[in-house]
Protein backbone atom coordinates (compact mmCIF):
# COMPACT_ATOMS: atom_id res chain seq x y z
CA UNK A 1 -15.16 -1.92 -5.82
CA UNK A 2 -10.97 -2.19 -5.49
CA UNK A 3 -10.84 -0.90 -9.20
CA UNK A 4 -13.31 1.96 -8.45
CA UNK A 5 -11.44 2.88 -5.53
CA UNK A 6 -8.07 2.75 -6.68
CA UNK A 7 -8.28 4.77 -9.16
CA UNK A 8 -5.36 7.42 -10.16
CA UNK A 9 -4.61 6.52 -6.35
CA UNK A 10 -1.16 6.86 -6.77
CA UNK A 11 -0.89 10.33 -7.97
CA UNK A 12 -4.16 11.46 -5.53
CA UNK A 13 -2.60 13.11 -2.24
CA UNK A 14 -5.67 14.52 -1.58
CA UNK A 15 -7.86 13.73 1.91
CA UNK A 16 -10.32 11.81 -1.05
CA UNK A 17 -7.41 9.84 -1.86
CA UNK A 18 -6.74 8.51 2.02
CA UNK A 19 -10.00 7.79 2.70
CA UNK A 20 -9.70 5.23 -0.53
CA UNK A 21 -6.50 4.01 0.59
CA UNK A 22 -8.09 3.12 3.93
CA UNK A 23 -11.35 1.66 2.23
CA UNK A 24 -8.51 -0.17 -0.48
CA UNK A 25 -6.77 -1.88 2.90
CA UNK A 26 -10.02 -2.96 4.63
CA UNK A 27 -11.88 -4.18 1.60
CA UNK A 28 -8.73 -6.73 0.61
CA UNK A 29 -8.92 -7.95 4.40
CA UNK A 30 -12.36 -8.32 3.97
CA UNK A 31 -11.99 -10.37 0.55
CA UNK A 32 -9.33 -12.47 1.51
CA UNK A 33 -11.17 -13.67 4.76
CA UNK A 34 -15.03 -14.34 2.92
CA UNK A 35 -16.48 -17.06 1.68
CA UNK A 36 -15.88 -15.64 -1.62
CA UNK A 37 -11.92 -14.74 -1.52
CA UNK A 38 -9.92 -14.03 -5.28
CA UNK A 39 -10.16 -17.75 -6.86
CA UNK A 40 -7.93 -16.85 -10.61
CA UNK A 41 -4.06 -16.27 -9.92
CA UNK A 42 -4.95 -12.65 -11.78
CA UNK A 43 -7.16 -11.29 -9.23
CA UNK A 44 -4.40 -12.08 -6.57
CA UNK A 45 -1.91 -10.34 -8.72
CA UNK A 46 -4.32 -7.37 -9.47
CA UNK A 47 -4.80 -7.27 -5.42
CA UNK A 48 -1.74 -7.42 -4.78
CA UNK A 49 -0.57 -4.54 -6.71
CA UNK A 50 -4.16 -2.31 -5.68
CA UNK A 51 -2.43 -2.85 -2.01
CA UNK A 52 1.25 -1.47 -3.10
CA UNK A 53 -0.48 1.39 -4.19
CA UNK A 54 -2.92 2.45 -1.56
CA UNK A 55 -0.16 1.32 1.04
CA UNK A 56 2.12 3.69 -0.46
CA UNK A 57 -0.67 6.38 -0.12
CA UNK A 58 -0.62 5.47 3.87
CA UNK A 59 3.17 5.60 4.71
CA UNK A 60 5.03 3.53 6.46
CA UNK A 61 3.33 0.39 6.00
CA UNK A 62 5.07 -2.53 5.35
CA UNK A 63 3.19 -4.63 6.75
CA UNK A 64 0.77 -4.27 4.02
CA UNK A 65 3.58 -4.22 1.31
CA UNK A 66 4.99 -7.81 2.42
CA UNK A 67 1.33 -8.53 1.88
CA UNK A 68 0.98 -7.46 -0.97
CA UNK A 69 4.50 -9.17 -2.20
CA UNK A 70 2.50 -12.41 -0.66
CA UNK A 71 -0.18 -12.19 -2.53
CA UNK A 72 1.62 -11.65 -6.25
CA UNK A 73 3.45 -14.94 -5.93
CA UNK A 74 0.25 -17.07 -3.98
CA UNK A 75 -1.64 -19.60 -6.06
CA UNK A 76 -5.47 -19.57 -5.87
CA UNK A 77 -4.82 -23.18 -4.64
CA UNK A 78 -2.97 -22.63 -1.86
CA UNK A 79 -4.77 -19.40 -0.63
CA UNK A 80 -8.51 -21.95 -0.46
CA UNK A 81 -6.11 -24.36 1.41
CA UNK A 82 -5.39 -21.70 3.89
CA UNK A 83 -8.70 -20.56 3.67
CA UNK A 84 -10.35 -23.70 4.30
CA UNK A 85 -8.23 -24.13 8.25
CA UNK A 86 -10.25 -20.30 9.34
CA UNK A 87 -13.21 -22.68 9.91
CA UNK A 88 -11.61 -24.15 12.66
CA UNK A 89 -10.67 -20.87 14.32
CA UNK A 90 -14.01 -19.65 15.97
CA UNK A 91 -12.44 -16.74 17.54
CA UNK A 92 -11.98 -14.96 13.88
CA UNK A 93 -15.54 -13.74 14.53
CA UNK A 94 -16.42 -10.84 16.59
CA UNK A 95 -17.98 -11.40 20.08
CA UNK A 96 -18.30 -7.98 20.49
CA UNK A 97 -22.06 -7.04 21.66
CA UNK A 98 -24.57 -5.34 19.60
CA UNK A 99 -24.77 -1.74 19.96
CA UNK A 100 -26.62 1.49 18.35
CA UNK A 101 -23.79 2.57 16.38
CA UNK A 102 -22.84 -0.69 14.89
CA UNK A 103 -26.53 -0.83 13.98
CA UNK A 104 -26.10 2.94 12.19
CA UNK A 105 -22.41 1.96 10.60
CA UNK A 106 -23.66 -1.08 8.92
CA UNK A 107 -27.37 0.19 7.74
CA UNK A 108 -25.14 3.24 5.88
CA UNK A 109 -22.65 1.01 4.54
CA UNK A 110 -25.31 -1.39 3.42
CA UNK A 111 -23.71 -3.94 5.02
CA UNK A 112 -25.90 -7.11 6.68
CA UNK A 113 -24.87 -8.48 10.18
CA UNK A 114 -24.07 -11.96 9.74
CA UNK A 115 -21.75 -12.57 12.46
CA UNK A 116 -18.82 -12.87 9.61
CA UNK A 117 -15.39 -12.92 10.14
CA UNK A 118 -14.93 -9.67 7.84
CA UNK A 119 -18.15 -7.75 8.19
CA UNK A 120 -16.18 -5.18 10.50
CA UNK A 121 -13.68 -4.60 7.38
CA UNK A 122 -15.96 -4.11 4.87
CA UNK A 123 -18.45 -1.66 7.07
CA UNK A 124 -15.22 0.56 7.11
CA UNK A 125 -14.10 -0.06 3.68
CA UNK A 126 -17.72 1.30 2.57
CA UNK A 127 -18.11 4.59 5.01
CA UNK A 128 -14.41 4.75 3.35
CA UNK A 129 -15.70 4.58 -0.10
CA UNK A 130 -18.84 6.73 0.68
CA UNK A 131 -16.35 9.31 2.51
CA UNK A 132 -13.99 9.40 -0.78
CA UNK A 133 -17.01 9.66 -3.42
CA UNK A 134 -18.47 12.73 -1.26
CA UNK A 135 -15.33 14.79 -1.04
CA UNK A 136 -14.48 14.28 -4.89
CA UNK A 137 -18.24 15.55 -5.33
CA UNK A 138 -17.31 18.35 -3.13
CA UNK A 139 -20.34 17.07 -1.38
CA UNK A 140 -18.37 18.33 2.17
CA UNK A 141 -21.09 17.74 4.71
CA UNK A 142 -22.03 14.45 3.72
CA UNK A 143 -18.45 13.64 3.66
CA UNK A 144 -18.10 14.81 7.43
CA UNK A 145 -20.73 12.73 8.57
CA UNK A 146 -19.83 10.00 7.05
CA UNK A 147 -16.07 10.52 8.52
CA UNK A 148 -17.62 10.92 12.12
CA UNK A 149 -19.62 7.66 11.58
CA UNK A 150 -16.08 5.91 10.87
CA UNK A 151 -14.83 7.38 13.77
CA UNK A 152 -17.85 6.41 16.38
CA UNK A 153 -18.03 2.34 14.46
CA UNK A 154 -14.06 2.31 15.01
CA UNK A 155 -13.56 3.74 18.46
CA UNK A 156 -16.84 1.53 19.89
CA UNK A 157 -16.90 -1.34 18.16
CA UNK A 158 -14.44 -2.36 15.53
CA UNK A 159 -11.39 -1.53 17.04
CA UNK A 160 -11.89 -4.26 19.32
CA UNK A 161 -13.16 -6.87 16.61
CA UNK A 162 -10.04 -6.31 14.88
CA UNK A 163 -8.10 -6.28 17.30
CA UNK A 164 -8.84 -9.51 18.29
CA UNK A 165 -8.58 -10.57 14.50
CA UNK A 166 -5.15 -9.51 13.93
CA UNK A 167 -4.12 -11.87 17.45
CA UNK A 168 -5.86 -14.92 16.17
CA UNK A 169 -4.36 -14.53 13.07
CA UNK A 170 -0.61 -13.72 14.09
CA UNK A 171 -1.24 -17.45 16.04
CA UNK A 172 -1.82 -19.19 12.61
CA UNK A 173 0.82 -20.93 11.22
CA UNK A 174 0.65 -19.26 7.25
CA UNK A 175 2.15 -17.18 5.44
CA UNK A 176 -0.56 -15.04 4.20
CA UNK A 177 -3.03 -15.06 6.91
CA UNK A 178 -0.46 -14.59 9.35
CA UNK A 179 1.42 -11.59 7.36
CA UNK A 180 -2.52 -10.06 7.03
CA UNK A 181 -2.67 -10.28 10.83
CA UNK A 182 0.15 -8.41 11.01
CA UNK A 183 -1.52 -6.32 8.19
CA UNK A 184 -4.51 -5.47 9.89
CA UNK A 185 -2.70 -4.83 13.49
CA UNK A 186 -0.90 -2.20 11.62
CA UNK A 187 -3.81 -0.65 9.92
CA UNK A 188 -5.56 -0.62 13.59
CA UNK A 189 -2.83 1.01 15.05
CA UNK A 190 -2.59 3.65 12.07
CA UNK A 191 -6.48 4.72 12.40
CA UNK A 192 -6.31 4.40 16.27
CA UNK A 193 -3.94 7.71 16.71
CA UNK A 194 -6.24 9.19 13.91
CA UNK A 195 -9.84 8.43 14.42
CA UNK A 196 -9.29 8.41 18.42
CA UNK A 197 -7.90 10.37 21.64
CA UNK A 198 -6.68 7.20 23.50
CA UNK A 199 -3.79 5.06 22.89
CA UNK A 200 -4.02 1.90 20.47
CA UNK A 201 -4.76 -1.42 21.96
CA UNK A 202 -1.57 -3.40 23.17
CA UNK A 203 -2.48 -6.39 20.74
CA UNK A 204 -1.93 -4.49 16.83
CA UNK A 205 0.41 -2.44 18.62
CA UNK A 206 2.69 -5.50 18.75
CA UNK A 207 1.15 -7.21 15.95
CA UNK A 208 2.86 -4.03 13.60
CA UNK A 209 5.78 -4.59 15.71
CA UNK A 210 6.85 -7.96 15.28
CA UNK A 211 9.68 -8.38 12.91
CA UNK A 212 8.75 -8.08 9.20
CA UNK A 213 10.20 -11.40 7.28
CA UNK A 214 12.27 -10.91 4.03
C-alpha cells in the first residue's frame, strides 16, 4: 500500500496528496510496530525514503525525517531485536473503551479489532487512503465522508490511543522506537489543530518538543 500511496507524492500539492502523506505516516507506524514489521535491509531503505517524501509533503516535520534517516541506516536485525522488547510493554495497546465510531472507522477501513498495538494507525492510514483515491476520482462526496469519519475516529478515540503510544514509547530506551514516539507525538499534534477545535493533548505536544538528536 506505501508504493500505491506514494506515488508522484512529491510533486502532488494537491488536498489528494495530504491525505496520502497522512495515510504514508500512519501506515509506516503501523508496520514498524506489527507482528509483521520490514524484515530485508531494502524495505527499510525503501521506507525510509517513502517517509522523506510524504514528510516533506506535511511541513515541518522532523521528527519524521530523523526517522526516516533511522530507518536507512537500521539493519533488519537490530529493528526484530527492538521489536522483540514491545512485548514487554503492555501499555503499547490501547485501553481505550469500545465505542460506535471506532466500530464505523474500522468496518470502513476494513480493519479487524484485535486489541493491536497499531490497529489505531492503520484505521487512519486506510480512511487516508480511501480519502486520497476518492478525491483523485473526483468522487467529492465520498471523499467528504470519508474525511469526517477521520475526523470523528481521531477526535473520540485515537487521539487518545496514540497519545498514550507516543509516551510509552519516548520511555524506551532505542533509537528507533523512541525517535517514532517522537514521530507519532508530532503527527498527533499536526492532525489535532486540523481535524479538531480543542487544543492537542499535553503528552505529543511535548513528545514533538523534545530536542531532535543529530
Amino acid at each position: 500500500m506505501l508504493n500505491v500511496v506514494t506515488r508522484d507524492l512529491a510533486s502532488e500539492p494537491s488536498l489528494a496528496g495530504f491525505h496520502s502523506a497522512r495515510a504514508v505516516l500512519y501506515l509506516a507506524s503501523a508496520r514498524l510496530l506489527s507482528s509483521s514489521p520490514p524484515r530485508q535491509q531494502q524495505a527499510l531503505r525503501e521506507m525510509g525514503a517513502q517517509i522523506r517524501d510524504a514528510a516533506g509533503v506535511l511541513g515541518d516535520a522532523r521528527p519524521w525525517m530523523v526517522l526516516a534517516g533511522r530507518l536507512l541506516v537500521t539493519s533488519p536485525e537490530t529493528l526484530a531485536s527492538a521489536r522483540a522488547r514491545l512485548r514487554e510493554v503492555p501499555a503499547l495497546c490501547c485501553t481505550q473503551p469500545r465505542s460506535r465510531q471506532q466500530h464505523e472507522a474500522f468496518t470502513i477501513a476494513g480493519v479487524e479489532a484485535s486489541d493491536s498495538r497499531s490497529e489505531e494507525a492503520e484505521v487512519l492510514a486506510a480512511l487516508g487512503v480511501q480519502a486520497s483515491t476518492a478525491l483523485s476520482r473526483g468522487n467529492f462526496p465520498q471523499a467528504a465522508e470519508r474525511s469526517a469519519l477521520q475526523r470523528e475516529f481521531f477526535v473520540q478515540h485515537a487521539r487518545l490511543c496514540l497519545s498514550q503510544l507516543a509516551a510509552t514509547l519516548l520511555r524506551l530506551d532505542d533509537r528507533v522506537f523512541t525517535q517514532l514516539g517522537r514521530a507519532i507525538g508530532w503527527l498527533v499534534e499536526h492532525d489535532s489543530r486540523l481535524l479538531s477545535d480543542s487544543e492537542p493533548d499535553e503528552t505529543p505536544t511535548e513528545a514533538s518538543k523534545q530536542r531532535e538528536p543529530t
